[in-house]
Protein backbone atom coordinates (compact mmCIF):
# COMPACT_ATOMS: atom_id res chain seq x y z
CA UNK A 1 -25.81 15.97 -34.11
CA UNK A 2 -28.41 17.01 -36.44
CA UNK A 3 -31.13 15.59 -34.27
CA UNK A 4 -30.61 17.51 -30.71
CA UNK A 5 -30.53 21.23 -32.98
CA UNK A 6 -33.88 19.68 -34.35
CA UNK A 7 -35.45 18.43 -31.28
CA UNK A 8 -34.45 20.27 -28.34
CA UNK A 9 -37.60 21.49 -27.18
CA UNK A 10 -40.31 19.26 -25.88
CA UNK A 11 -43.52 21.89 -27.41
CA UNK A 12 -42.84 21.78 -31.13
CA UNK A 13 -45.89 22.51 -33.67
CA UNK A 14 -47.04 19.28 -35.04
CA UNK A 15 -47.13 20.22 -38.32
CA UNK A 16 -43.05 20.08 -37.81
CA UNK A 17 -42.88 16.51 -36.20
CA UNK A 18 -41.62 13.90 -38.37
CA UNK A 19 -41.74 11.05 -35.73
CA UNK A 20 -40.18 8.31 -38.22
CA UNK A 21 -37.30 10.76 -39.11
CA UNK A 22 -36.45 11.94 -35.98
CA UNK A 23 -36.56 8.24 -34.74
CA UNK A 24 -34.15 7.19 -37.47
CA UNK A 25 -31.62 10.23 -37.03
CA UNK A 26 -31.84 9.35 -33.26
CA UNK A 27 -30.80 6.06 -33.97
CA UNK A 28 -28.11 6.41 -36.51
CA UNK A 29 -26.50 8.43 -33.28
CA UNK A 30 -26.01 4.79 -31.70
CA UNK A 31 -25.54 6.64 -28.84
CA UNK A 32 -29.02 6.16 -27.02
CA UNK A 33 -30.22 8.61 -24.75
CA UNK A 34 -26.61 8.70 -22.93
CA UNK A 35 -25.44 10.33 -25.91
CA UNK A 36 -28.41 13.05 -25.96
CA UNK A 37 -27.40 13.94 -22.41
CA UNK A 38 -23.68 14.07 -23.39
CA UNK A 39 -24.70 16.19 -26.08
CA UNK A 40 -25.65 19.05 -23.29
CA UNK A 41 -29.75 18.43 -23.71
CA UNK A 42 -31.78 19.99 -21.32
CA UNK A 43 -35.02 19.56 -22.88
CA UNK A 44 -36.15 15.51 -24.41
CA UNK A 45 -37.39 15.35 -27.84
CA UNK A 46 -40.63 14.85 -28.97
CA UNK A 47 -40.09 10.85 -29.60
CA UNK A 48 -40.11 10.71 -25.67
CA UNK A 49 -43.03 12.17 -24.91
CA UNK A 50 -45.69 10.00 -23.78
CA UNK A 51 -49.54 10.42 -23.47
CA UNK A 52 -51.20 11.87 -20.55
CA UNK A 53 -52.96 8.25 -20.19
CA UNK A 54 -49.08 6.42 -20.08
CA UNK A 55 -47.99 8.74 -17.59
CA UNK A 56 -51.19 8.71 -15.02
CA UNK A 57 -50.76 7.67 -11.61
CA UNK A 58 -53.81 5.05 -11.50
CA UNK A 59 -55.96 3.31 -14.00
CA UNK A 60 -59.02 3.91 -11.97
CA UNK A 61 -60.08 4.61 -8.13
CA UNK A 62 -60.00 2.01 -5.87
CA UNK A 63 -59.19 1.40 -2.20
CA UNK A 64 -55.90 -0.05 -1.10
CA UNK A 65 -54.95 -1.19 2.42
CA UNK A 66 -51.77 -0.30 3.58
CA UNK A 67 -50.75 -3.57 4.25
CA UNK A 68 -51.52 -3.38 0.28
CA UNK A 69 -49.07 -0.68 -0.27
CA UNK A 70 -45.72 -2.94 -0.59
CA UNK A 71 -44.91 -5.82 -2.41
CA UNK A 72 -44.33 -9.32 -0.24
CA UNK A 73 -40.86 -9.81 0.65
CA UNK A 74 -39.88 -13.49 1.23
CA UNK A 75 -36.88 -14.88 3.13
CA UNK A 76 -35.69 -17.84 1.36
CA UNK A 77 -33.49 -18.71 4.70
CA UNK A 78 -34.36 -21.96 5.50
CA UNK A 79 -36.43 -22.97 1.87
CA UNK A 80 -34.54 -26.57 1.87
CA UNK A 81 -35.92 -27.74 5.67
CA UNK A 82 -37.62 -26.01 8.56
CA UNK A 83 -39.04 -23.45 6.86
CA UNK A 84 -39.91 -25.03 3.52
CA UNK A 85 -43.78 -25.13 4.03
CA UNK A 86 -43.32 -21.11 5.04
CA UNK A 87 -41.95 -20.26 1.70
CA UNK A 88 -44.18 -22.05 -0.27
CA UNK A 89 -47.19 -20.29 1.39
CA UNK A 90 -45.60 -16.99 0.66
CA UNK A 91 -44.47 -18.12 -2.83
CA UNK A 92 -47.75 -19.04 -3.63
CA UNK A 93 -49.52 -15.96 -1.88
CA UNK A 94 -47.29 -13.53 -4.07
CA UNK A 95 -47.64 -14.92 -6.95
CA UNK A 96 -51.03 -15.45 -7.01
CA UNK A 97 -52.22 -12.03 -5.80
CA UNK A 98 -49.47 -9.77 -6.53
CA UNK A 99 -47.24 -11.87 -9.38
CA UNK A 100 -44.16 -10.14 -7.89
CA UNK A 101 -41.96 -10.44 -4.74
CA UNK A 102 -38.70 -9.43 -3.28
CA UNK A 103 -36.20 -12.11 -2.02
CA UNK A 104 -33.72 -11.99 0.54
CA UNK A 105 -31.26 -14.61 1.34
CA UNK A 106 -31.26 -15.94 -1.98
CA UNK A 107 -28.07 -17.20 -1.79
CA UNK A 108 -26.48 -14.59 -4.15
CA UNK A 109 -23.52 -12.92 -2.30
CA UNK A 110 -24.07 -8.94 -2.29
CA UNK A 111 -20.21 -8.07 -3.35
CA UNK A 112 -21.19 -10.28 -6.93
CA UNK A 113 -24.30 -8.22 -7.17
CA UNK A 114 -23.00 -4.83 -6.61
CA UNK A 115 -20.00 -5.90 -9.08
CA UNK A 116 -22.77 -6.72 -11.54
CA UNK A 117 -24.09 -2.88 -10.89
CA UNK A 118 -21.10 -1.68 -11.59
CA UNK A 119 -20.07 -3.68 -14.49
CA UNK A 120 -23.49 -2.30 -16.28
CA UNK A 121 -22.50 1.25 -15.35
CA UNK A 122 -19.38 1.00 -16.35
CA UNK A 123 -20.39 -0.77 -19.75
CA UNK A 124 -22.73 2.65 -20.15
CA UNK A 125 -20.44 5.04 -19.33
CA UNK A 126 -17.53 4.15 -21.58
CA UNK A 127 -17.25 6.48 -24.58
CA UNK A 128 -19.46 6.55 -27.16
CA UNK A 129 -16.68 4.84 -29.83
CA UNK A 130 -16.44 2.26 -28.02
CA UNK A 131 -19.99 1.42 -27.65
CA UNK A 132 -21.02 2.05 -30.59
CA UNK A 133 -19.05 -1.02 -31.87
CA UNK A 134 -22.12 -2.97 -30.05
CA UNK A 135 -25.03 -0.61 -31.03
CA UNK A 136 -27.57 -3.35 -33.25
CA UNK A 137 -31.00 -4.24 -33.56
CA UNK A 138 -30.67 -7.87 -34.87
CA UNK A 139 -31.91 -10.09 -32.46
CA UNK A 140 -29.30 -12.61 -33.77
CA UNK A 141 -26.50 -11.29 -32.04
CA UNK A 142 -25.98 -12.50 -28.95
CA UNK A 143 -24.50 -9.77 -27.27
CA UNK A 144 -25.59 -6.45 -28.54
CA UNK A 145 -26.52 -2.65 -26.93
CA UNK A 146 -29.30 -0.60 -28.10
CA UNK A 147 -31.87 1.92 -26.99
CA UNK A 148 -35.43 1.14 -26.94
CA UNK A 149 -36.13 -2.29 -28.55
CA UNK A 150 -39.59 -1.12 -29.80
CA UNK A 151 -37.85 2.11 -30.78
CA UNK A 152 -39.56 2.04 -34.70
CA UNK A 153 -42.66 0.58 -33.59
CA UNK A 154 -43.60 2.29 -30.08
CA UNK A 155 -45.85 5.61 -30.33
CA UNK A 156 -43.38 7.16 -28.07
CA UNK A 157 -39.56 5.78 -27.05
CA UNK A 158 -38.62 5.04 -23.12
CA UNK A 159 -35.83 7.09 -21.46
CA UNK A 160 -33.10 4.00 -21.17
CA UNK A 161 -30.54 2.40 -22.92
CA UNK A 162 -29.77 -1.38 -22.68
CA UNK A 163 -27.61 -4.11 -23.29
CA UNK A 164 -28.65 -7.26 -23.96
CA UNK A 165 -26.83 -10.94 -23.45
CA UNK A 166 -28.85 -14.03 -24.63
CA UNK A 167 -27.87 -17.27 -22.57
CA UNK A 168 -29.64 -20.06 -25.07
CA UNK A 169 -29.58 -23.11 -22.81
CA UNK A 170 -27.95 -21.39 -20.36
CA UNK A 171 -24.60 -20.92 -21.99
CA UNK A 172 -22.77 -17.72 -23.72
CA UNK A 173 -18.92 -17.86 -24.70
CA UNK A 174 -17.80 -15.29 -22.01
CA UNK A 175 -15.64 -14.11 -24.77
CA UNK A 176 -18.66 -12.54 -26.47
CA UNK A 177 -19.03 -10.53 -23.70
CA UNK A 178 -17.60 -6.70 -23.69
CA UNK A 179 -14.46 -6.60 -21.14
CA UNK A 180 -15.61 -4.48 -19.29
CA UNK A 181 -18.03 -6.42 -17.85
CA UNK A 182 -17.73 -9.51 -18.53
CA UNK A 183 -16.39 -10.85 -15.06
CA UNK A 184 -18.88 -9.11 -13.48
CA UNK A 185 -22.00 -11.18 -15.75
CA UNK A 186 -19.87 -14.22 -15.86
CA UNK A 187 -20.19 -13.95 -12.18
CA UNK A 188 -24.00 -13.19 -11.49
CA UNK A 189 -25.13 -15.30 -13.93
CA UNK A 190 -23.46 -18.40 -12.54
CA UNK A 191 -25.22 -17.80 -9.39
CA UNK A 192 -28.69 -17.10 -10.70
CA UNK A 193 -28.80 -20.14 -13.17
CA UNK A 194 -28.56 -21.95 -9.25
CA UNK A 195 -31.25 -19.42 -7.55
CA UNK A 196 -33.35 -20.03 -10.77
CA UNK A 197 -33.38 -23.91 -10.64
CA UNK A 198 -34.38 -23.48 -6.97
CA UNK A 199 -37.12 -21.28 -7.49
CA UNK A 200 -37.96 -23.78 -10.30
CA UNK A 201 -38.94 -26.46 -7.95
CA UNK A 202 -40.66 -23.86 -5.55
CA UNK A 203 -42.56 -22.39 -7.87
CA UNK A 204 -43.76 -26.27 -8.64
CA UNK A 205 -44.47 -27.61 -4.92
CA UNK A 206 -46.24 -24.09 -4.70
CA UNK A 207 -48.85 -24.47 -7.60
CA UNK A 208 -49.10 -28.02 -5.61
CA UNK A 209 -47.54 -29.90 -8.40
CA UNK A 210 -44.48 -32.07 -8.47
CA UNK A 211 -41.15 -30.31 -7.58
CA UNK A 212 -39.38 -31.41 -11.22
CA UNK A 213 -42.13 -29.88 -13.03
CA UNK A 214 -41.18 -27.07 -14.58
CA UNK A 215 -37.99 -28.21 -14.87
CA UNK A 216 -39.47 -31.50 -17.06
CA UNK A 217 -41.11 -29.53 -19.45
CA UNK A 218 -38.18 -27.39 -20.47
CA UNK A 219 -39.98 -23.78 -19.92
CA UNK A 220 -36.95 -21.95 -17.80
CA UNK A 221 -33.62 -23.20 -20.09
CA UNK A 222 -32.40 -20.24 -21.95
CA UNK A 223 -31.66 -17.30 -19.86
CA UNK A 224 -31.99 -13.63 -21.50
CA UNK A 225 -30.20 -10.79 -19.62
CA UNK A 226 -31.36 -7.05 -20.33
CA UNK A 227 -28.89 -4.54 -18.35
CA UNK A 228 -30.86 -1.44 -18.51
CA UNK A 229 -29.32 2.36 -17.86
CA UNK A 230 -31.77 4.86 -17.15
CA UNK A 231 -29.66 8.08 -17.11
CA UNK A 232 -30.86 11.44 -15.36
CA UNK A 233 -33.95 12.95 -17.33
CA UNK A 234 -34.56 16.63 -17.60
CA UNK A 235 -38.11 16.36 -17.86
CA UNK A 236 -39.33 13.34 -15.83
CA UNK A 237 -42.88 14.12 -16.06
CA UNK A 238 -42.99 14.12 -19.51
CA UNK A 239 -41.69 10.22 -20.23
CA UNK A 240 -41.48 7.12 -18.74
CA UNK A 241 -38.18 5.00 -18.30
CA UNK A 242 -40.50 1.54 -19.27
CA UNK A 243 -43.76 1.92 -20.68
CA UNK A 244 -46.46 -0.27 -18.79
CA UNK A 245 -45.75 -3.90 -19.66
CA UNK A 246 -45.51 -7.51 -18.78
CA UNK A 247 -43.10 -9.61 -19.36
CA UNK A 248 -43.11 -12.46 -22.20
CA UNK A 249 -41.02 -15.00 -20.27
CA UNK A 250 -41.88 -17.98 -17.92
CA UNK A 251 -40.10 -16.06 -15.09
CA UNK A 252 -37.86 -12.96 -14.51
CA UNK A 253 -35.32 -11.90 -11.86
CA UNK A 254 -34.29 -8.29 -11.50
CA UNK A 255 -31.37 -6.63 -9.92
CA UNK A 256 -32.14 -2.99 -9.55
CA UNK A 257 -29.66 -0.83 -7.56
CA UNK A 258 -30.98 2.02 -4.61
CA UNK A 259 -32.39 4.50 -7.44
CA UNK A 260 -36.07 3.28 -7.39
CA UNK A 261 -38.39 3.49 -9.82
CA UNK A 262 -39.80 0.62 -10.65
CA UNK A 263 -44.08 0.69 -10.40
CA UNK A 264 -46.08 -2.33 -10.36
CA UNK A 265 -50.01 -2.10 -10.97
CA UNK A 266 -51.85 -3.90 -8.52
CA UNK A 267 -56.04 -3.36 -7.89
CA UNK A 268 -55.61 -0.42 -10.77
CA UNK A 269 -52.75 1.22 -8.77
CA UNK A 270 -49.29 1.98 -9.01
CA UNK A 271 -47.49 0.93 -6.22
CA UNK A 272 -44.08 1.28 -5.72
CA UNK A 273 -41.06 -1.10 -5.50
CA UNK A 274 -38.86 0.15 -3.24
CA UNK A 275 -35.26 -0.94 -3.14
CA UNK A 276 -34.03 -3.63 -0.36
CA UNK A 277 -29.81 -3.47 0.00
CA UNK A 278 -29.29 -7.82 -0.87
CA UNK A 279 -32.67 -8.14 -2.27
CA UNK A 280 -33.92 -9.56 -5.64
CA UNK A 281 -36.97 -9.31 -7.09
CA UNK A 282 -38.83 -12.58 -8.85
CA UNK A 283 -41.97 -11.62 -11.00
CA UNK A 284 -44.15 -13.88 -12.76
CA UNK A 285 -44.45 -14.05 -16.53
CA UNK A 286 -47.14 -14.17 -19.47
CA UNK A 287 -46.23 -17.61 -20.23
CA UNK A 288 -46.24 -18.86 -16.57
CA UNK A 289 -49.87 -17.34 -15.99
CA UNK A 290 -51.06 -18.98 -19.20
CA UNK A 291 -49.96 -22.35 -18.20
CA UNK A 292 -51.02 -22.10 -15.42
CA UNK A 293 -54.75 -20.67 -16.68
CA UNK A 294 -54.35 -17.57 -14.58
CA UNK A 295 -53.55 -18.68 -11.25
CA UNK A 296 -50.64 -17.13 -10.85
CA UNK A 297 -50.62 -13.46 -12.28
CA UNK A 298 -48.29 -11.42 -14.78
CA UNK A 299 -48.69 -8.61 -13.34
CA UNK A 300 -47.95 -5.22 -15.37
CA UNK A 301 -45.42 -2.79 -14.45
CA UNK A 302 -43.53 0.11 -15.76
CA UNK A 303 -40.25 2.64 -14.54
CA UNK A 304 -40.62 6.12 -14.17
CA UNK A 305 -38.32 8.72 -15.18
CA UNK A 306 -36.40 10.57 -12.39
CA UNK A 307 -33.96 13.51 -12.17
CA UNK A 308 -31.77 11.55 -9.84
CA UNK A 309 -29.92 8.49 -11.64
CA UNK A 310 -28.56 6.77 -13.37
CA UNK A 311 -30.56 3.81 -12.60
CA UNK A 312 -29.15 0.21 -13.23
CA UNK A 313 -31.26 -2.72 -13.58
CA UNK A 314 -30.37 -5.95 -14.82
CA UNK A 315 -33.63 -8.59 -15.83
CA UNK A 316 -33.53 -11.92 -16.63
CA UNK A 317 -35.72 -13.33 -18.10
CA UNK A 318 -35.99 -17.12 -18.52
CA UNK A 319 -37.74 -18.80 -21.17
CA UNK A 320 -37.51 -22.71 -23.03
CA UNK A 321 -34.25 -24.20 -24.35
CA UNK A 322 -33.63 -24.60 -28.43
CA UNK A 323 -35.30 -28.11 -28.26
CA UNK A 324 -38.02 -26.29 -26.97
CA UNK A 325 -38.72 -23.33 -28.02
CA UNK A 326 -42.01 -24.31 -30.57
CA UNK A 327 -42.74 -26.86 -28.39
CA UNK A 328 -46.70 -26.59 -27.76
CA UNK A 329 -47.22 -25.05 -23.93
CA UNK A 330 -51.21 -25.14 -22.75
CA UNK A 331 -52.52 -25.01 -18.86
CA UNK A 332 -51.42 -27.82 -17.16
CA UNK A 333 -53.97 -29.97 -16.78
CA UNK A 334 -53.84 -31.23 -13.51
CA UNK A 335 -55.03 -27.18 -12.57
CA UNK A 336 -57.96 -27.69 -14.64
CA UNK A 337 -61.70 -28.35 -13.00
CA UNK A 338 -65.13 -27.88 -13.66
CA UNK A 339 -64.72 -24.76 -11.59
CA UNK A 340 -61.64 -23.72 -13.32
CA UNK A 341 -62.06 -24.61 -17.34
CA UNK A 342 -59.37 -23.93 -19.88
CA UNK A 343 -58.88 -19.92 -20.41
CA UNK A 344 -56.10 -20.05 -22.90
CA UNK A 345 -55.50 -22.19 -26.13
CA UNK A 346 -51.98 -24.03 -27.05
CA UNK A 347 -49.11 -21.69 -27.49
CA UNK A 348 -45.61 -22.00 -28.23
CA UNK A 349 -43.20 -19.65 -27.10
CA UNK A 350 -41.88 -19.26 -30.22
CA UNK A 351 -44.99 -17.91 -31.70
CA UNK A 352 -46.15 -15.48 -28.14
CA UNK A 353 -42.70 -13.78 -28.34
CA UNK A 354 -43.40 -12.97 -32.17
CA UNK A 355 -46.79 -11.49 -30.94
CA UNK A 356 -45.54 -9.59 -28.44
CA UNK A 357 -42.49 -8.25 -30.21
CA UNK A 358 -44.81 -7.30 -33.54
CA UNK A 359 -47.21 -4.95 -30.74
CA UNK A 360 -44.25 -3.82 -28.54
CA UNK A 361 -44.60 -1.86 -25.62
CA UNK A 362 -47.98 -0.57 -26.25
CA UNK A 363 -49.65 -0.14 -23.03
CA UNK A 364 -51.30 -3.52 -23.18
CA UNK A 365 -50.86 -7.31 -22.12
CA UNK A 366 -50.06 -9.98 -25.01
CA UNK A 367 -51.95 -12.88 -23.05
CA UNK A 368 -56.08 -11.68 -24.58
CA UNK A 369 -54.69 -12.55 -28.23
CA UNK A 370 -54.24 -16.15 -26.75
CA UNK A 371 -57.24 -16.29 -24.29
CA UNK A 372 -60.40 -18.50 -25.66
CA UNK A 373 -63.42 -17.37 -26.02
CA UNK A 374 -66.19 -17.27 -22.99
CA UNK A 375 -68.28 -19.85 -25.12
CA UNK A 376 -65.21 -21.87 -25.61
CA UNK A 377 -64.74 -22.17 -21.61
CA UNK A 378 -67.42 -24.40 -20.79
């Protein structure tokens, strides 16, 4: 592999870095960075290695509790009667000051979720033949494995490899799906379409609208599932296994396994998700904060690198069904006040996910390019 004699050490001159050729040779592997550490690598290439700003531990100082230090959990136990008011306090709390929480009781059995780990790590740790017969970068394809979808774009690439399943409407041909896992997704994603249409109506009764709402205007239909594998890095202080983001969708649920990793930025500080065993995470999306003009928050976050791994994650993300995916989304008006003016103009989702795909994983939020102006406000 032409590319690993090339790049195997992380301090190379400039004058010798070629950054769109070494990108290009990395990809014509279609191996991702599993195939680098195959390979016997023990040093990353230069396309991984981010900026000293990317890889800081805080945006700025500031002063942080400790009851500030973890993300809310919420116990859904009891959502549908005695405890319904509960949940909606804490559902509305989270995602409001931290735009992510962790969810127990959720209804998802732990044996289908631990299946669904292993089904990803099995999918990533099958030979590279047989992936490769996956490897693409057209978003058309409804099933398809890459690394890095920002790879020719991004100033430097993220240390994981994904696979990627698009649910439009909330159906895929299970088929379509590779055999080795496709019991295992068949399986998870059956039980988060329910845990999704729940938190569909909580998410409603929380922003103290009706319960249908969401649900009536079509924004959570079509299901996109991103199994990530974030193998062991050599040199975890030198790249990032997600560059600091947020996430295009209305809402997202992760599945991460006991690894760790995952950072969200809260009051300009990194603050770590730590794994729960049963536990799902919910986080809040660009397109939920905008209709809702900024009440609740899409919060950025980002995966470090580690030594110990493989990671597994699986996201997904939900956004609007074919019917309406250019249909016009704005803040919902019965949010809006003297107090409280419109922030953001009339988006579809069609044309914020070509925004943020044409920027990628830059470092910064998507949502300013569709924020009005101060003047505008009043």
């Amino acid at each position: 592999m032409e590319l690993l004699c090339s790049a195997t050490t992380s301090k190379q001159p400039s004058s010798d870095y070629d950054r769109v050729k070494e990108v290009k040779e990395f990809d014509n592997t279609k191996s991702g960075v599993k195939g680098l550490l195959d390979s016997g690598l023990v040093k990353i290439p230069r396309i991984f290695i981010h900026s000293p700003e990317q890889l800081q531990n805080s945006i700025s100082t500031t002063n942080i509790s400790d009851g500030e230090l973890e993300i809310p959990v919420i116990d859904l136990e009891g959502f549908e009667s005695f405890r319904r008011s509960e949940v909606l306090n804490n559902i509305c709390k989270a995602s409001v000051t931290w735009g992510f929480f962790q969810m127990v009781n959720h209804g998802i059995s732990e044996s289908v979720m631990e299946k669904m780990i292993e089904g990803i790590k099995g999918f990533h740790e099958q030979p590279k033949e047989v992936k490769m017969e996956w490897y693409s970068r057209d978003p058309k394809r409804k099933v398809r494995y890459y690394s890095n979808g920002d790879l020719h774009i991004s100033k430097a690439a993220n240390w994981r490899d994904s696979i990627a399943c698009s649910f439009d409407d909330g159906l895929l041909d299970s088929d379509a799906l590779p055999l080795v896992c496709r019991e295992a997704i068949g399986n998870y994603m059956k039980s988060l379409i329910k845990l999704k249409n729940i938190l569909s109506k909580l998410l409603s009764e929380a922003l103290g609208i009706r319960s249908d709402f969401l649900e009536s205007i079509g924004c959570m239909e079509t299901a996109s599932l991103v199994c990530h594998y974030y193998p062991f890095c050599p040199e975890p202080d030198l790249t990032l296994g997600a560059t600091k983001h947020s996430d295009p969708s209305f809402l997202t649920i992760l599945l991460q396994d006991s690894i760790g990793g995952l950072q969200v930025l809260h009051k300009t500080q990194w603050i770590d998700v730590h794994p729960i065993n049963g536990a799902l995470i919910a986080n809040i999306g660009d397109l939920m904060q905008l209709i809702t003009n900024d009440k609740f928050k899409s919060v950025e976050h980002r995966v470090l690198a580690r030594r110990a791994g493989p990671r597994i994650s699986a996201a997904c993300f939900f956004y609007p069904g074919t019917a309406s995916n250019s249909r016009p989304y704005r803040p919902i008006q019965d949010l809006l006040s003297d107090k409280n003016p419109l922030r953001y103009r009339e988006t579809s989702h069609k044309e914020y996910h070509a925004y943020y795909k044409s920027k990628g994983l830059d470092g910064s939020s998507a949502l300013p390019h569709f924020k009005l102006q101060e003047s505008g406000n009043s």
